[in-house]
Protein backbone atom coordinates (compact mmCIF):
# COMPACT_ATOMS: atom_id res chain seq x y z
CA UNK A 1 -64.29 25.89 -125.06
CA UNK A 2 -63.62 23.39 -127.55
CA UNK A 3 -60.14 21.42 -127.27
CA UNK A 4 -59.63 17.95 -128.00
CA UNK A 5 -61.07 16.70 -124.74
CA UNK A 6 -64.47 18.43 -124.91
CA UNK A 7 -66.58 16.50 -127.27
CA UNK A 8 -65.31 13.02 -125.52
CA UNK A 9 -66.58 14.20 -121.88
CA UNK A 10 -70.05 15.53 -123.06
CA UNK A 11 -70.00 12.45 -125.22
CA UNK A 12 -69.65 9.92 -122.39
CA UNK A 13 -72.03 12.41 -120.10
CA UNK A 14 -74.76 12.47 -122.64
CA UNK A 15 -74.97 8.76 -122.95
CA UNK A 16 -74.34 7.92 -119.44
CA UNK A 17 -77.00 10.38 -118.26
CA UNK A 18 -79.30 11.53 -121.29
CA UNK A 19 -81.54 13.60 -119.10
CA UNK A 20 -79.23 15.32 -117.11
CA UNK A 21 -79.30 18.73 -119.14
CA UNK A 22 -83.13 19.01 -118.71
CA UNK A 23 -83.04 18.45 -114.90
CA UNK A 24 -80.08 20.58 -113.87
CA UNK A 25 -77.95 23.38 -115.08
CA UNK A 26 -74.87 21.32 -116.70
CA UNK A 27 -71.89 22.96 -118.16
CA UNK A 28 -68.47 22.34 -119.21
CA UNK A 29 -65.16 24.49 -118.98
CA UNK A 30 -61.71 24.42 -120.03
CA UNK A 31 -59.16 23.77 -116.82
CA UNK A 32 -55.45 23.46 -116.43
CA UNK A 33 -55.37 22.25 -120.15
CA UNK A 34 -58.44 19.69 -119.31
CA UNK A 35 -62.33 20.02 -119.55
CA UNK A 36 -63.93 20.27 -116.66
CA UNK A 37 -67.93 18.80 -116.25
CA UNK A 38 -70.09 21.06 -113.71
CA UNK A 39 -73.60 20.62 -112.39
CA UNK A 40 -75.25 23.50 -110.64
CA UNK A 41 -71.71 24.90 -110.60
CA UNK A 42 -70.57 22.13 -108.82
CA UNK A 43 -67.05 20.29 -110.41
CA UNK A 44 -67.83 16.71 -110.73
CA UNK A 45 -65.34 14.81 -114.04
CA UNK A 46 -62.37 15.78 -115.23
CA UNK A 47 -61.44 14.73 -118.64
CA UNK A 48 -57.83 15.15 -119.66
CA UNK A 49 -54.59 13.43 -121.07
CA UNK A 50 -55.04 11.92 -117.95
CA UNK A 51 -58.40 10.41 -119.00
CA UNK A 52 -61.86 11.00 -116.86
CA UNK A 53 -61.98 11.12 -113.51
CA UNK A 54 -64.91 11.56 -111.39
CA UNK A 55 -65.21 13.44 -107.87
CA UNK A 56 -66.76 10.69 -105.93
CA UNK A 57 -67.13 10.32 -102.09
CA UNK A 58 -64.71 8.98 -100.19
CA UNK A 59 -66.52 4.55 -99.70
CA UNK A 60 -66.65 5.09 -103.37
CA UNK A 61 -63.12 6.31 -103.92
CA UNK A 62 -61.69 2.99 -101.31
CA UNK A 63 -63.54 0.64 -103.45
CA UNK A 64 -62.02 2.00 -106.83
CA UNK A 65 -58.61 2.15 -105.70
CA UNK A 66 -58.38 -1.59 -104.50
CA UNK A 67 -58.89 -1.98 -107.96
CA UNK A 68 -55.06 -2.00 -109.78
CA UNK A 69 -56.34 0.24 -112.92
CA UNK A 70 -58.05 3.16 -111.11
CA UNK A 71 -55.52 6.06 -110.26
CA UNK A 72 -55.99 8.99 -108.26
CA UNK A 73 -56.25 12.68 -110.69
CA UNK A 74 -53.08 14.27 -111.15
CA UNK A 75 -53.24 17.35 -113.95
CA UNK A 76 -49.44 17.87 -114.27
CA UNK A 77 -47.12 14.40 -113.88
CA UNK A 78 -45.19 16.47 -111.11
CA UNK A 79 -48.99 18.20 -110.17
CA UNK A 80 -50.88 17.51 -106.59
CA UNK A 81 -53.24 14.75 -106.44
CA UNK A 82 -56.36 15.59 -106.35
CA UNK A 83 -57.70 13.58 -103.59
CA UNK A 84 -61.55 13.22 -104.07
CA UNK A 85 -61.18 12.17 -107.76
CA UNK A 86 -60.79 8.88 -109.43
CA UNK A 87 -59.14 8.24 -112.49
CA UNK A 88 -61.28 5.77 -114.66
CA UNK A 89 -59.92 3.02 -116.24
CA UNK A 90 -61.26 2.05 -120.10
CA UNK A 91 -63.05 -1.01 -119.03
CA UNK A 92 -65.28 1.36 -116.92
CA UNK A 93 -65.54 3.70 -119.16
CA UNK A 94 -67.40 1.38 -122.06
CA UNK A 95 -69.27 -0.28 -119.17
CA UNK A 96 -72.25 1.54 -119.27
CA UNK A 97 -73.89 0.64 -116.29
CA UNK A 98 -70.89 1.11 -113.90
CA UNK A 99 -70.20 4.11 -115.62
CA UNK A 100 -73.41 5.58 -115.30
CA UNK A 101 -74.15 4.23 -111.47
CA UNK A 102 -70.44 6.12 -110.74
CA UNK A 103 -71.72 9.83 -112.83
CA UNK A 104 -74.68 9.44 -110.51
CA UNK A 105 -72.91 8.94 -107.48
CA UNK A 106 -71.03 11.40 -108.32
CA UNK A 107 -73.51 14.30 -109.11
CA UNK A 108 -75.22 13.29 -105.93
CA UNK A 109 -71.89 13.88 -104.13
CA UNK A 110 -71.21 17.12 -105.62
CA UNK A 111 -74.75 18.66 -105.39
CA UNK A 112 -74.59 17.54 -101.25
CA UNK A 113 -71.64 19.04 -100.31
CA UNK A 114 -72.99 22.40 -102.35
């Protein structure tokens, strides 16, 4: 699986959410050139030339895009947006409590609509 996108996603997953291997089964696979992050086979970040995105719910997503850095997750320039995901800005990224608080939400998303 490794390309040059894998070891910065389990990076920021592993620091945002240490335990999260030990509590559920956590994987990662290569998609449309990207790495995908999946908990109990459920998609949930995105990391790409793009950046990281998260699959969030949709109060989460409104909040995010009032904000002028967040985009929505496009894979190709030309591609479909990917409407349930959030493109992450930098400043979130090295915040770790946002960051984490948003991984969270996320998983919890993910695992509900499972």
């Amino acid at each position: 699986m490794k390309n040059k996108y894998s070891d910065e996603i389990v990076d920021l997953i592993e620091r945002a959410c240490p335990e999260l291997a030990s509590v559920c089964n956590l994987g990662f696979k290569n998609s449309f050139g990207a790495v995908a992050g999946y908990v109990d086979g459920n998609i949930f970040v995105a990391c790409g030339r793009f950046g990281v995105a998260l699959k969030l719910p949709p109060d989460t997503l409104d909040e995010l895009f009032a904000m002028n850095d967040v985009e929505r997750l496009r894979y190709f320039p030309k591609g479909h947006i990917k409407k349930e995901y959030a493109v992450l800005p930098e400043r979130i990224l090295k915040d770790e409590k946002q960051f984490k608080r948003l991984v969270d939400e996320s998983i919890g998303y993910v695992t509900k609509l499972a």
